[in-house]
N, C-alpha and C. Protein backbone atom coordinates (compact mmCIF):
# COMPACT_ATOMS: atom_id res chain seq x y z
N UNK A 1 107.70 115.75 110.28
CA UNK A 1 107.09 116.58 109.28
C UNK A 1 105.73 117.08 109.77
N UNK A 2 104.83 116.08 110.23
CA UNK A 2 103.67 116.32 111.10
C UNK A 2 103.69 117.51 112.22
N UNK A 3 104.86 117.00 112.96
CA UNK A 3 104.94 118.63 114.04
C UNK A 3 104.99 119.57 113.47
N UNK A 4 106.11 119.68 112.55
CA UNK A 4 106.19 120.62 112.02
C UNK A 4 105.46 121.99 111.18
N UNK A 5 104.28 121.29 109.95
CA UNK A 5 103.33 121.47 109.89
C UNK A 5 102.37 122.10 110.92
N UNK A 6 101.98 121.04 111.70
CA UNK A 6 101.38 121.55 112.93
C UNK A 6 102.30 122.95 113.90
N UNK A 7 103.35 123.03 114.22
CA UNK A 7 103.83 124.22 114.21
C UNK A 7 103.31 125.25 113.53
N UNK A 8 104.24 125.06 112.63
CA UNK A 8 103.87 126.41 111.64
C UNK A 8 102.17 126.61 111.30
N UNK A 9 100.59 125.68 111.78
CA UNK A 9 100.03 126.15 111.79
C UNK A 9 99.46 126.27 112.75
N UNK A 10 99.71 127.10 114.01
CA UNK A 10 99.75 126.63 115.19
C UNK A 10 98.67 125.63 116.16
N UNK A 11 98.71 124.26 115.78
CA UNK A 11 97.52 123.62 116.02
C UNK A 11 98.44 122.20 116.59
N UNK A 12 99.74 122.92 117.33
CA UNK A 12 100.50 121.35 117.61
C UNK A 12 100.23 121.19 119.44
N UNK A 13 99.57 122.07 120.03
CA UNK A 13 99.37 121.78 121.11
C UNK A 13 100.63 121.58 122.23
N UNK A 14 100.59 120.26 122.36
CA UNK A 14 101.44 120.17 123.79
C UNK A 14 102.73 119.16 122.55
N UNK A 15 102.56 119.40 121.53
CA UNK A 15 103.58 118.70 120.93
C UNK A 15 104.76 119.96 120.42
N UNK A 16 105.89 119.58 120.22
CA UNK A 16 106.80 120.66 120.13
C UNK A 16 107.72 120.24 118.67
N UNK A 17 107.68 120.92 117.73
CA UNK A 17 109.15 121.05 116.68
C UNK A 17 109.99 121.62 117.55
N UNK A 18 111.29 120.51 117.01
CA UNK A 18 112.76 121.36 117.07
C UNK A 18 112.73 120.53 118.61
N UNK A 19 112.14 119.87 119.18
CA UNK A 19 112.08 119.18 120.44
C UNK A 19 113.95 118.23 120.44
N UNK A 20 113.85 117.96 121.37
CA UNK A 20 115.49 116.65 121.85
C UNK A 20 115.05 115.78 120.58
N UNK A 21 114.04 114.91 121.01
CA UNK A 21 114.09 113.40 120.30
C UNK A 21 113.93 114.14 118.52
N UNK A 22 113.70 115.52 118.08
CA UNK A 22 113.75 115.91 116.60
C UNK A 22 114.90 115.95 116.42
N UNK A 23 115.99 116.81 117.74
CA UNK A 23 117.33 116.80 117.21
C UNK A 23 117.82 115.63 117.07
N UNK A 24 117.41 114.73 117.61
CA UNK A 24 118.42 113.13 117.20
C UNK A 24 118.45 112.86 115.94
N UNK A 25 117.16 113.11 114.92
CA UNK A 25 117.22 113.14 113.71
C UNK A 25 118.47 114.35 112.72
N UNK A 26 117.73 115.50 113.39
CA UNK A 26 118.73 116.55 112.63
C UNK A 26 120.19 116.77 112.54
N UNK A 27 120.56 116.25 114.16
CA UNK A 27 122.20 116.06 114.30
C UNK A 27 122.60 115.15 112.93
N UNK A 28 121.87 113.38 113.26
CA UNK A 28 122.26 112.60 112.39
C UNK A 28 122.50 113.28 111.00
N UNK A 29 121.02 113.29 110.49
CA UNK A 29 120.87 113.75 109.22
C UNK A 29 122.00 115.13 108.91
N UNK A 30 122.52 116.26 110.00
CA UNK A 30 123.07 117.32 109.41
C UNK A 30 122.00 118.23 108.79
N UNK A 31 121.48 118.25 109.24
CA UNK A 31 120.11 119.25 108.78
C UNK A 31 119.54 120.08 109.51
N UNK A 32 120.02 121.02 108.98
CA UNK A 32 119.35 122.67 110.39
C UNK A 32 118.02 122.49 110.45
N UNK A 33 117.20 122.70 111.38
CA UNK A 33 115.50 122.38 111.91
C UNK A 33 114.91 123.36 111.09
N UNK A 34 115.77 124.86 111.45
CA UNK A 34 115.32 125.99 110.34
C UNK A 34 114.98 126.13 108.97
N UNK A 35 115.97 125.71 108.43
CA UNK A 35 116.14 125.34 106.65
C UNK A 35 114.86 124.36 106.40
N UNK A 36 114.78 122.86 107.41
CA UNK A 36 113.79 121.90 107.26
C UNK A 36 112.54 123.03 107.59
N UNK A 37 112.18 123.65 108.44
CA UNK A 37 110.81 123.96 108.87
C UNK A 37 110.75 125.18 107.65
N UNK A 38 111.83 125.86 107.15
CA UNK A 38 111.56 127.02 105.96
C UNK A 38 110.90 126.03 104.67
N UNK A 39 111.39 124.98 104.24
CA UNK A 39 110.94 124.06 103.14
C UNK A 39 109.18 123.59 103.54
N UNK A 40 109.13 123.12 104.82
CA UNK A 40 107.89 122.92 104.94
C UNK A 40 106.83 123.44 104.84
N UNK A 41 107.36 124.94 105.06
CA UNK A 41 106.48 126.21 104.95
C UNK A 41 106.14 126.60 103.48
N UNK A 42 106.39 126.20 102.76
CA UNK A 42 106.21 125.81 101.38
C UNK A 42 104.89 125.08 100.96
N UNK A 43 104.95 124.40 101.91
CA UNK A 43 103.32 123.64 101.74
C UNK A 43 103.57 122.61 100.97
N UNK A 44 105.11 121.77 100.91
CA UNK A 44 105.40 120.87 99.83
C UNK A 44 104.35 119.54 100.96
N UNK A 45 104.30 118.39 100.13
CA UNK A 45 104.01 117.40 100.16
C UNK A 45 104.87 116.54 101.16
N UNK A 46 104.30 115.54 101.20
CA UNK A 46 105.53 114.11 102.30
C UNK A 46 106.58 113.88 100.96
N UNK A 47 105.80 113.51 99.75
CA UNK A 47 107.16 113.07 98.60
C UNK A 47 107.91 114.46 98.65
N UNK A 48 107.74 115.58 98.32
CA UNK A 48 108.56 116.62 97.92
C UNK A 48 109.43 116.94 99.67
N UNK A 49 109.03 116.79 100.60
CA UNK A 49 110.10 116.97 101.88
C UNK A 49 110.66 115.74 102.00
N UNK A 50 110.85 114.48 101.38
CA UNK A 50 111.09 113.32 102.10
C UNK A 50 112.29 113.69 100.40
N UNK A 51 111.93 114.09 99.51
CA UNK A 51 113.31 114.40 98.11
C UNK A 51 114.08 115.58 99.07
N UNK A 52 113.37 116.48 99.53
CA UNK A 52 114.61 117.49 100.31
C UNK A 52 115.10 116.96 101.24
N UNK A 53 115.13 115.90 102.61
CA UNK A 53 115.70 115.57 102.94
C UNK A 53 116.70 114.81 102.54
N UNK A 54 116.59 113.53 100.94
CA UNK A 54 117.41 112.83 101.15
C UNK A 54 118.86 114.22 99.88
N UNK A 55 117.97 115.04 99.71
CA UNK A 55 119.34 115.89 99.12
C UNK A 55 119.61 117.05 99.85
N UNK A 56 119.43 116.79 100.90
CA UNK A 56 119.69 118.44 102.05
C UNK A 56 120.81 117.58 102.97
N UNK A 57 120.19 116.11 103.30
CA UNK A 57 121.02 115.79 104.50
C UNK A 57 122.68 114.98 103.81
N UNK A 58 123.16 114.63 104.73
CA UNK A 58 124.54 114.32 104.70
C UNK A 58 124.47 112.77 104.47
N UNK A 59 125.33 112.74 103.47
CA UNK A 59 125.25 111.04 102.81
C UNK A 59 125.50 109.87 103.57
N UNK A 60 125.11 108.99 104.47
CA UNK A 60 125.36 107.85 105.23
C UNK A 60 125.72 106.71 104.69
N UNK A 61 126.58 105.97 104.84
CA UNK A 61 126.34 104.79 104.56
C UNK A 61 125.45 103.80 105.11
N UNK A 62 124.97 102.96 104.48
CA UNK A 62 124.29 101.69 105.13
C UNK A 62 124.41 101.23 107.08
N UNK A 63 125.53 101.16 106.61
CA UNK A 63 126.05 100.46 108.19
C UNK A 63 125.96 101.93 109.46
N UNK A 64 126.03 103.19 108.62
CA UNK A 64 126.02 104.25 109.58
C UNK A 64 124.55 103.95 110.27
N UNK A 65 123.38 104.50 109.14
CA UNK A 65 122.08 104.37 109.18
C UNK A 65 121.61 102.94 110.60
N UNK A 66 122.39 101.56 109.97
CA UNK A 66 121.67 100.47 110.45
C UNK A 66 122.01 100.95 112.30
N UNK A 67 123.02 101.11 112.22
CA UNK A 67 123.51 101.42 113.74
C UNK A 67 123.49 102.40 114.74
N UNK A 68 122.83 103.67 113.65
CA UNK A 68 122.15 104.58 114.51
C UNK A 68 120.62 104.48 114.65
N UNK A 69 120.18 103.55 113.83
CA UNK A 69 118.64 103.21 114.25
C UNK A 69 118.92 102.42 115.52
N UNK A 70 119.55 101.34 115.66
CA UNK A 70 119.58 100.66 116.92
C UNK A 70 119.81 100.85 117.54
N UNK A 71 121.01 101.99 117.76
CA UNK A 71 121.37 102.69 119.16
C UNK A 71 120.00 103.48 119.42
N UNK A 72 119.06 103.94 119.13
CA UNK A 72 117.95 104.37 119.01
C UNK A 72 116.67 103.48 119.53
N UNK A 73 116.61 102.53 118.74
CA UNK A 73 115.67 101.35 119.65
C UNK A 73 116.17 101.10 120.92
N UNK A 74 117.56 101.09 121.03
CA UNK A 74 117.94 100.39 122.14
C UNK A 74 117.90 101.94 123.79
N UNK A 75 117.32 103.05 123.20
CA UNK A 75 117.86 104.01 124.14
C UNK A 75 117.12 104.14 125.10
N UNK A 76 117.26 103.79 126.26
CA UNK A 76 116.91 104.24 127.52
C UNK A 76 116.45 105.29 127.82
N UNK A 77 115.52 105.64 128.45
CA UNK A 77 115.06 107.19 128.87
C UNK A 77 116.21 107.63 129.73
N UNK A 78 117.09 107.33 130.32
CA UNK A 78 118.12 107.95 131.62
C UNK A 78 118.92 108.54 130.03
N UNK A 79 119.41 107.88 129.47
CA UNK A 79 120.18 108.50 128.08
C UNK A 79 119.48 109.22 127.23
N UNK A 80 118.52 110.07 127.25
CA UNK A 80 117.79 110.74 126.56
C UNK A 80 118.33 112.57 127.26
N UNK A 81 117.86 113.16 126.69
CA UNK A 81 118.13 114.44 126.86
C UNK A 81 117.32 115.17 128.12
N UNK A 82 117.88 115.93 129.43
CA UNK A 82 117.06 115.63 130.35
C UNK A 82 115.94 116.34 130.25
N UNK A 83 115.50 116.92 129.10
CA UNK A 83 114.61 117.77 128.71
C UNK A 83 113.02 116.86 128.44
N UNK A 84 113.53 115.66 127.64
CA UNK A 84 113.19 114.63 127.21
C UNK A 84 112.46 113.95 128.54
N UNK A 85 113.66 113.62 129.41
CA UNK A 85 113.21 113.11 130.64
C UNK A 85 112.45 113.71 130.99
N UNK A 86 112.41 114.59 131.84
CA UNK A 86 111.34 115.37 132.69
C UNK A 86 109.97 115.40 132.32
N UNK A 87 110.21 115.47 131.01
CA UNK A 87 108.41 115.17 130.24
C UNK A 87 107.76 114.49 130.17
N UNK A 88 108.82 113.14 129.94
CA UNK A 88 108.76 111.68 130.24
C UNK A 88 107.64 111.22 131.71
N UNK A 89 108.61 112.18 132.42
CA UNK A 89 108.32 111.59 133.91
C UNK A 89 106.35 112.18 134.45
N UNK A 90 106.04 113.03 133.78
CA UNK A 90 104.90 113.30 133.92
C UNK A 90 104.01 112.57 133.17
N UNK A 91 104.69 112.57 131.59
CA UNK A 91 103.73 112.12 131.00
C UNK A 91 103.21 110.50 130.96
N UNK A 92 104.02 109.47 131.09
CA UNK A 92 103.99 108.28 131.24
C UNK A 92 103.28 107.47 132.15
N UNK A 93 102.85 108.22 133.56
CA UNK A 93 102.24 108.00 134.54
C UNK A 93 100.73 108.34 134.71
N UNK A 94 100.68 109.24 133.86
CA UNK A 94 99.67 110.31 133.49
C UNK A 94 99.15 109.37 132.39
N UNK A 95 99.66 109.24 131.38
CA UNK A 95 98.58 108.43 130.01
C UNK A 95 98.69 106.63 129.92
N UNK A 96 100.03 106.01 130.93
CA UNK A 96 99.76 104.85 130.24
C UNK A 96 99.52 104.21 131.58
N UNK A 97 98.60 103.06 131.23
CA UNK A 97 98.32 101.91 132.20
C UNK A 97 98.91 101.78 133.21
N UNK A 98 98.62 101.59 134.73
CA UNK A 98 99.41 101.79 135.95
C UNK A 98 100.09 100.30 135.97
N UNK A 99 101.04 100.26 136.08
CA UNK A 99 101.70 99.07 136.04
C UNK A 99 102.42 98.36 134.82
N UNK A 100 102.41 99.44 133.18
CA UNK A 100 102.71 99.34 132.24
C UNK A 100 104.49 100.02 132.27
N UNK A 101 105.06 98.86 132.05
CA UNK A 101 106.28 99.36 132.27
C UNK A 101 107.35 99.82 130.87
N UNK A 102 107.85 100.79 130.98
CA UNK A 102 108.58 101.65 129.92
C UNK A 102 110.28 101.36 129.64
N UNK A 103 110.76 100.34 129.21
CA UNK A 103 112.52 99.90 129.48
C UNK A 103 113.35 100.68 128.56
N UNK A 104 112.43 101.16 127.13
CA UNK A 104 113.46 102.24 126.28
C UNK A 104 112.46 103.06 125.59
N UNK A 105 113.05 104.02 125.31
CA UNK A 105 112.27 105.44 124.73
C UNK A 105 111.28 105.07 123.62
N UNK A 106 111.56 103.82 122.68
CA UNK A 106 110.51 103.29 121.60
C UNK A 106 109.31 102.84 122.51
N UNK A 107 109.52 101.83 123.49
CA UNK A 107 108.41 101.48 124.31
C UNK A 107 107.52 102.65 124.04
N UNK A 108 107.76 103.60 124.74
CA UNK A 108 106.39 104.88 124.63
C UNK A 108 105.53 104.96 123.50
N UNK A 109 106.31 104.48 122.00
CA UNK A 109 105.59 104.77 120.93
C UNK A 109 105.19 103.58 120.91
N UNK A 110 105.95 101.96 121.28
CA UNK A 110 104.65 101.05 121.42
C UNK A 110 103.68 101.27 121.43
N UNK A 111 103.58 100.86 122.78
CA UNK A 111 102.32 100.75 124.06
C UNK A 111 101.19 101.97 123.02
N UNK A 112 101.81 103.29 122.99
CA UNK A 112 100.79 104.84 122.14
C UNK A 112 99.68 104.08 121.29
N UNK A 113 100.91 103.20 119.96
CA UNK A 113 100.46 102.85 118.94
C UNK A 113 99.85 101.38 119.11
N UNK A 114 99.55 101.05 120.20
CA UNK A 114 98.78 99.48 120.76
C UNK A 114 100.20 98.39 120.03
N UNK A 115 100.96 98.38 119.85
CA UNK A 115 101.74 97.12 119.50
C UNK A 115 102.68 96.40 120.69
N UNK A 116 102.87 96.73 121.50
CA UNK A 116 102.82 96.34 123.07
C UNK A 116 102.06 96.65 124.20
């Protein structure tokens, strides 16, 4: 929602909407990026986009949800989109600690957010 925002006011820098790791959400969810970034442009709130998502996107069950979050924790940068990769490969060397090692795509938001 943050990129997004930041998109549409153009102040997102080197960050991108509509990026690989957004589509992992949108595939799941069934939710065109377009339709989501037209609602945002609205200027609604986190409560009023977080009610359009859960009545825009496609109904999951429990067990869908639990198991596509984990295939998710569990994802490797080689299984990421090679778009994903390549960005990866600059950026990781470039911002985190030399010798700080990266085993799945959450790591990055670790280490970012100091919790590893």
């Amino acid at each position: 929602m943050d990129k997004c925002r930041a998109a549409l006011a153009v102040t997102n820098g080197e960050y991108h909407f509509d990026c690989p790791l957004d589509n992992f959400f949108f595939g799941f969810a069934e939710v065109k990026p377009d339709a989501f970034k037209e609602f945002v442009a609205t200027g609604a709130n986190d409560e009023a986009v977080a009610e359009w998502i859960a009545s825009n996107a496609k109904q999951r069950e429990r067990r869908e949800i639990i198991a596509c979050n984990n295939e998710m924790r569990g994802k490797r940068i080689s299984e990421m989109p090679i778009e994903l990769q390549e960005f990866l490969e600059g950026y990781i060397p470039e911002y985190f600690p030399q010798g700080r090692v990266v085993y799945v795509l959450f790591d990055v938001y670790g280490i970012e957010e100091g919790r590893i």
